[in-house]
Protein backbone atom coordinates (compact mmCIF):
# COMPACT_ATOMS: atom_id res chain seq x y z
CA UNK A 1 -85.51 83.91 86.31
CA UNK A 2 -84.56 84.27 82.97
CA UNK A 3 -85.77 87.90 80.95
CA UNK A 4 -86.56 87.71 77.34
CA UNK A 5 -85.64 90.80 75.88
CA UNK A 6 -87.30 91.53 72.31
CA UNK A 7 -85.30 93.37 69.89
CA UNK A 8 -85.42 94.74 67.01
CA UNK A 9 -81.82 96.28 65.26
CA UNK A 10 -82.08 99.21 62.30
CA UNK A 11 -79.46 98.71 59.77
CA UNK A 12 -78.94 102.43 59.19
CA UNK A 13 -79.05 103.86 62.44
CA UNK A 14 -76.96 100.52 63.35
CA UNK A 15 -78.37 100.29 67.31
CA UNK A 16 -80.78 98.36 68.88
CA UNK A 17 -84.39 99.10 70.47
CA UNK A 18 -85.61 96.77 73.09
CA UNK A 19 -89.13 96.37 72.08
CA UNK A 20 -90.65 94.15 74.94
CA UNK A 21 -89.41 92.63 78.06
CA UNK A 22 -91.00 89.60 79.35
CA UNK A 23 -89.87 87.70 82.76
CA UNK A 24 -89.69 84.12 81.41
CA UNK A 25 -88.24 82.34 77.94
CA UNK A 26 -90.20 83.74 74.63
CA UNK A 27 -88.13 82.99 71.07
CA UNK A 28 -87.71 83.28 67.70
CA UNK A 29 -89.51 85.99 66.00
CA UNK A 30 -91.20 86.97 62.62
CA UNK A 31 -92.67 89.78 61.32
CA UNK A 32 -95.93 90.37 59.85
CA UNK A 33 -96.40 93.05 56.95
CA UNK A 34 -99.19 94.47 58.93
CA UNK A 35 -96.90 95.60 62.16
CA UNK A 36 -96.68 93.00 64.62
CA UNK A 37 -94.14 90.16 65.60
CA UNK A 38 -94.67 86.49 66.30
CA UNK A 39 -92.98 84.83 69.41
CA UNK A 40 -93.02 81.38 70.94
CA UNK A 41 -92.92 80.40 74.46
CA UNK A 42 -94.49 77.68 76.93
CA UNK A 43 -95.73 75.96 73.50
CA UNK A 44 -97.57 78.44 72.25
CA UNK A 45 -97.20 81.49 69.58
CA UNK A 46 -97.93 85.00 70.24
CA UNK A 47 -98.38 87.94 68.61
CA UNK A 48 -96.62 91.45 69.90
CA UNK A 49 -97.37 94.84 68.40
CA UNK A 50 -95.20 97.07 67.43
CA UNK A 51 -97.37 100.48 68.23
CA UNK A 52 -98.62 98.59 71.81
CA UNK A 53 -96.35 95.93 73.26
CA UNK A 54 -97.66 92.82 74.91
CA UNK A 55 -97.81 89.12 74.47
CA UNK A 56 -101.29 88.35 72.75
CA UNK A 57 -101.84 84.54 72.48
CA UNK A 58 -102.75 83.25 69.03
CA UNK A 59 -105.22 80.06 68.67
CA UNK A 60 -103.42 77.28 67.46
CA UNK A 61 -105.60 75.26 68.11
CA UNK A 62 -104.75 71.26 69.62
CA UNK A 63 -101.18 72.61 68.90
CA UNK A 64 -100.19 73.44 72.10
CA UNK A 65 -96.64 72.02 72.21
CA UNK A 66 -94.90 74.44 69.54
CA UNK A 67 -91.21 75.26 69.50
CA UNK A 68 -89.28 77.87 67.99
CA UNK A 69 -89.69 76.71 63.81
CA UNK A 70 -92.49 79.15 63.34
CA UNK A 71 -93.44 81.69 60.41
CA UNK A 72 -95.48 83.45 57.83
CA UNK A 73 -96.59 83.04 54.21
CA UNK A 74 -95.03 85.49 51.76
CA UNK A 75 -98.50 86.99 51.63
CA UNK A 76 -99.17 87.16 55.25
CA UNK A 77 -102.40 85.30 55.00
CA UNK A 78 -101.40 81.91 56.73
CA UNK A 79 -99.06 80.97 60.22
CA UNK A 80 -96.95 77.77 60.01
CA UNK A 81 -95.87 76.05 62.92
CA UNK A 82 -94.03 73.12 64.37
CA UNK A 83 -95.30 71.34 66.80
CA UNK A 84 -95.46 67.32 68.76
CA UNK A 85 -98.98 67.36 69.82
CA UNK A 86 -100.30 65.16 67.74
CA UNK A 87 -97.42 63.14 66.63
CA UNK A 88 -95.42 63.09 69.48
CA UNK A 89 -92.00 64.40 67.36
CA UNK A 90 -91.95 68.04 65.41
CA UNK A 91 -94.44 68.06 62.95
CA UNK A 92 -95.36 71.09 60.37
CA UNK A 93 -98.81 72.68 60.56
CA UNK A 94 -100.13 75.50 58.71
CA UNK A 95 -103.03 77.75 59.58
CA UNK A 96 -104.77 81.32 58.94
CA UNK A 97 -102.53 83.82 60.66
CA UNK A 98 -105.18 84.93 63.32
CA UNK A 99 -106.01 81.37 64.20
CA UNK A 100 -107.69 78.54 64.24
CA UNK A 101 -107.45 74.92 62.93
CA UNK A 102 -104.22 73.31 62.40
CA UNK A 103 -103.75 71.85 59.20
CA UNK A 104 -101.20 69.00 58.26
CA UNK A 105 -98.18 69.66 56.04
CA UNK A 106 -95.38 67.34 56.54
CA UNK A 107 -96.38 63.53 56.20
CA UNK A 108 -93.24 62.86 58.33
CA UNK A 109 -91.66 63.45 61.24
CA UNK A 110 -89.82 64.63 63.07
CA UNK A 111 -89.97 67.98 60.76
CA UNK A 112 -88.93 71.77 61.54
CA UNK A 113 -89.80 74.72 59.32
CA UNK A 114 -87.63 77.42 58.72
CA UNK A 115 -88.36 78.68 55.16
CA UNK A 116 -91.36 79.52 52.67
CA UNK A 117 -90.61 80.28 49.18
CA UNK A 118 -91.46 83.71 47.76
CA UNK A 119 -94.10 82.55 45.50
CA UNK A 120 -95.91 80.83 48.47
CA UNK A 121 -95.35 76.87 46.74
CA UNK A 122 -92.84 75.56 48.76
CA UNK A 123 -91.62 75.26 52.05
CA UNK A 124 -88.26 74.26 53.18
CA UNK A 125 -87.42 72.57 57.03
CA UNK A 126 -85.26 70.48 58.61
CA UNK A 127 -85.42 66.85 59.17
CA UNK A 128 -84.34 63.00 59.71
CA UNK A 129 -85.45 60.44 58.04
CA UNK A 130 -84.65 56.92 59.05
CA UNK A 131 -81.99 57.13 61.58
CA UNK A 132 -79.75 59.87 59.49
CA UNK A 133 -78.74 62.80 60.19
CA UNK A 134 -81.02 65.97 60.00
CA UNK A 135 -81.00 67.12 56.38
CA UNK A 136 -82.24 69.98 54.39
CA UNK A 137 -86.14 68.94 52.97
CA UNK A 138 -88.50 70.50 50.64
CA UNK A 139 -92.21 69.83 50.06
CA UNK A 140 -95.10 71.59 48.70
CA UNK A 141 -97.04 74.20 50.85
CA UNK A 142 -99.51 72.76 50.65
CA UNK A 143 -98.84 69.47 51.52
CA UNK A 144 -96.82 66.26 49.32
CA UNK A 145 -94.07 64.67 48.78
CA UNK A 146 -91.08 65.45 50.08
CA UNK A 147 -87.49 66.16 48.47
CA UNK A 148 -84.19 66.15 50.40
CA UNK A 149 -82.16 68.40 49.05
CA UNK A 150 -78.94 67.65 50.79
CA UNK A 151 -77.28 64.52 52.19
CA UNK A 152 -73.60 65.26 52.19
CA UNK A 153 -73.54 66.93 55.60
CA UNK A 154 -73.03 65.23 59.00
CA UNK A 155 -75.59 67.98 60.16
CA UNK A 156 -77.73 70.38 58.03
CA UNK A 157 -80.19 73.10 59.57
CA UNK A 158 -81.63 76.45 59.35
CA UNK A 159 -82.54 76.60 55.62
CA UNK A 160 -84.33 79.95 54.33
CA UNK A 161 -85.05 81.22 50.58
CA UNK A 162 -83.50 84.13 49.02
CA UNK A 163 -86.09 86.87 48.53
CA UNK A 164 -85.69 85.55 44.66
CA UNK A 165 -86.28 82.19 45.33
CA UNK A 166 -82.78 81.55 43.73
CA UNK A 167 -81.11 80.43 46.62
CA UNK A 168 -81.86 78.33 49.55
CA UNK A 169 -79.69 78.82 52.23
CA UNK A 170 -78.59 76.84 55.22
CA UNK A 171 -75.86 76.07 57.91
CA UNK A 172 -74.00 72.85 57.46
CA UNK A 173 -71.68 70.53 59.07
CA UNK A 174 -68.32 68.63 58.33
CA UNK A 175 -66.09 67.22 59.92
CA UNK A 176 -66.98 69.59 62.64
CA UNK A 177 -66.53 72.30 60.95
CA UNK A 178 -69.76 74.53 60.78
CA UNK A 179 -70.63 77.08 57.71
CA UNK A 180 -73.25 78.79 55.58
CA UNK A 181 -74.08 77.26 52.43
CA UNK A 182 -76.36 77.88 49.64
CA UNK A 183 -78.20 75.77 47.43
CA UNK A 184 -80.63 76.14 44.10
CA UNK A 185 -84.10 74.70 44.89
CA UNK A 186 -83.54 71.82 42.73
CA UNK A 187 -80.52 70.88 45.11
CA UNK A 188 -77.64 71.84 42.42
CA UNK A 189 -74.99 74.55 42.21
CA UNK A 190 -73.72 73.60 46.30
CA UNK A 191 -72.02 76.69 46.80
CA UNK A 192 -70.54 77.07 50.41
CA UNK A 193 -70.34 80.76 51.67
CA UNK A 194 -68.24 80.99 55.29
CA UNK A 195 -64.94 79.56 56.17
CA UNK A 196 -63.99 80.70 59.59
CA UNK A 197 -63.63 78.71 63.18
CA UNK A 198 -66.84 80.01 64.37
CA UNK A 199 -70.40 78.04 64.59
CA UNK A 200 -72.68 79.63 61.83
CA UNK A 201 -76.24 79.38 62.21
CA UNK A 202 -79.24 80.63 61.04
CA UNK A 203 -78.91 82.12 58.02
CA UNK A 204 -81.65 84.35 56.88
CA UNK A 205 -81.45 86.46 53.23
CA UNK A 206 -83.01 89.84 53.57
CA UNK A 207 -86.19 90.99 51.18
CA UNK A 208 -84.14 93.58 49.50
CA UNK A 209 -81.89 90.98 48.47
CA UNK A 210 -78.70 92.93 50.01
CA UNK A 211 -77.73 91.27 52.98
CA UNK A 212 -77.78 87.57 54.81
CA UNK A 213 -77.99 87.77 58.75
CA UNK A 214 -76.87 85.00 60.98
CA UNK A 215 -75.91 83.87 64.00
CA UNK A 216 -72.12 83.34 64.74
CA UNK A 217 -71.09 81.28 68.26
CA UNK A 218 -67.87 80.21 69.69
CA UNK A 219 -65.63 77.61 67.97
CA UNK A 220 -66.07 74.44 69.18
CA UNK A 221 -69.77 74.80 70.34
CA UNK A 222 -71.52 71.98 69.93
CA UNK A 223 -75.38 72.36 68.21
CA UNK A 224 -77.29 75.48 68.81
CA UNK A 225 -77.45 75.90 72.57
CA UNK A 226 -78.86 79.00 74.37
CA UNK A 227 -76.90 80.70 77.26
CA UNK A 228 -73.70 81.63 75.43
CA UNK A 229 -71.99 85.10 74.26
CA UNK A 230 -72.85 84.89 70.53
CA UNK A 231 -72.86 87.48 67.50
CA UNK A 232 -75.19 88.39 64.99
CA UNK A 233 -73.31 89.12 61.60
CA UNK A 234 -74.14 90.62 58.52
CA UNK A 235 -72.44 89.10 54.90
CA UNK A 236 -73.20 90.22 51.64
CA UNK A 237 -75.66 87.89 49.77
CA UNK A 238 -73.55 87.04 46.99
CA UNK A 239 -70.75 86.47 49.33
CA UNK A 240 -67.73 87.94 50.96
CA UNK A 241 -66.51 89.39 54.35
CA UNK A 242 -68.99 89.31 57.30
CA UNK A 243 -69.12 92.24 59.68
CA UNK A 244 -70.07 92.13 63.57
CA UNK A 245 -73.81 93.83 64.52
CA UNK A 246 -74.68 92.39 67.93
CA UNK A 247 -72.95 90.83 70.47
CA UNK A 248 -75.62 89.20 72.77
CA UNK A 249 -76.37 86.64 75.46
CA UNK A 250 -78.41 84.01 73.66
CA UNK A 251 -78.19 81.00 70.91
CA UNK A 252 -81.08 79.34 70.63
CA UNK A 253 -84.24 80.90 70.07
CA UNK A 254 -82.08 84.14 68.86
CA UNK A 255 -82.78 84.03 65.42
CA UNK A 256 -84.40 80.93 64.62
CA UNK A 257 -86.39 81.86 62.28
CA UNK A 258 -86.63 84.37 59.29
CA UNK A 259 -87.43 87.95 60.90
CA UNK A 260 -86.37 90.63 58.49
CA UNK A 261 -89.09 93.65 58.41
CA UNK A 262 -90.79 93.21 55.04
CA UNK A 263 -88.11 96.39 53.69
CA UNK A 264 -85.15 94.92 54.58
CA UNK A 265 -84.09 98.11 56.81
CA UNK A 266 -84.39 96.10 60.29
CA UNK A 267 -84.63 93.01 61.49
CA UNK A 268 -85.93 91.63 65.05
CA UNK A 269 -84.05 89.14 67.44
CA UNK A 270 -84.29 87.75 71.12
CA UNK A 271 -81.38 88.34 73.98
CA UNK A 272 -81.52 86.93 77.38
CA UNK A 273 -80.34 87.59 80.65
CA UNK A 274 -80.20 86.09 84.19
């Protein structure tokens, strides 16, 4: 059986503290201002405490088929989540952080959130739209039209907002070639931020506005599988040479997700093993 292992790594100390272990697959955490991580697994979201570890279920309501595109308002007062119940394909929901009644954001589908901008009006996810590709998309929290805010990329994914809403970032693909880019909100100033031969995913700014995390695999991997020896880098924001923190068994459900701690001094990820 596969064990989850729930970390969280301090930039200064530069080492890693296992936080929870959990005999099955759990993904993808956040964290919460007021001390506690959220986790997916089986469908659902839970919540782990940092002061008393354990896998508390949160009430999601009908939304019982989630996957790892989970997260929290910039004021921690509302969950989002992505989820098929209803629609059959990934669909965005938000609702108060300690539960209850799913409410509708995207119109479309299929839809994956990965990003809420620091002011709490936006929110930015992942998503195809009449038999393209998966694109970068914007639309307002709290539910509207939609923008796409990239469609030169064979495959675009993982987009999260600079802590001064400046920035969205993203990983995208060309010619199967796979890199961090960064865009302005309004889909201008295409700036692209990696060029090396590995597989960058996941890109996620830090609070301070210091550092961009992400998560590096093998050349030539295809996607954003899970069981492979992958790294967790650190780049400056406004670009430059990455440098090696982790190296992990994992992929996806790693780092899905934005996860810094709200002072930008750790950050939490997932590692597996067999």
């Amino acid at each position: 059986m596969t064990v989850s292992e729930l970390c969280i790594y301090d930039l200064e100390a530069a080492d890693v503290r296992i936080v929870l272990q959990h005999e099955g697959v759990i993904e993808a955490p956040n964290w919460h201002p007021a001390g506690y991580l959220v986790v997916n697994g089986g469908g659902h979201l839970f919540r782990v405490a940092l002061d008393d570890p354990g896998l508390v279920p949160l009430d999601t309501g009908f939304a019982t088929a989630c996957n790892n595109d989970h997260g929290l308002s910039p004021d921690g007062r509302l969950l989002v989540l992505s989820d098929k119940t209803e629609t059959g394909q990934s669909c965005v929901y938000a609702l108060p952080v300690e539960g209850g009644a799913p409410r509708r954001v995207t119109d479309k589908v299929p839809s994956w959130w990965h990003g809420w901008s620091p002011d709490g009006a936006w929110i930015v996810y992942a998503a195809a739209r009449d038999d393209g590709p998966v694109a970068i998309y914007a639309c307002p929290a709290a539910g509207g039209a939609e923008v796409c805010l990239t469609d030169a990329f064979d495959h675009a994914d993982g987009p999260d907002y600079s802590a001064d809403g400046q920035w969205i970032w993203f990983n995208g693909e060309r010619e199967g070639a796979v890199d961090l880019w960064r865009i302005r909100p309004d889909g201008t100033d295409l700036e692209r931020m990696t060029a090396d031969a590995s597989v960058n995913w996941f890109p996620h700014p830090s609070p301070c506005g210091c550092h961009v995390v992400y998560l590096a695999y093998p050349a030539g991997t295809a996607g954003h599988p899970g069981g492979l020896e992958v790294v967790l880098r650190l780049m400056p924001q406004g670009g430059g040479p990455a440098r090696d923190l982790v190296r992990l068994h994992g992929g996806q459900g790693t780092i899905n997700v934005p996860s810094w701690a709200p002072d930008g001094r750790a950050f939490a990820f997932m590692r597996y093993r067999d």
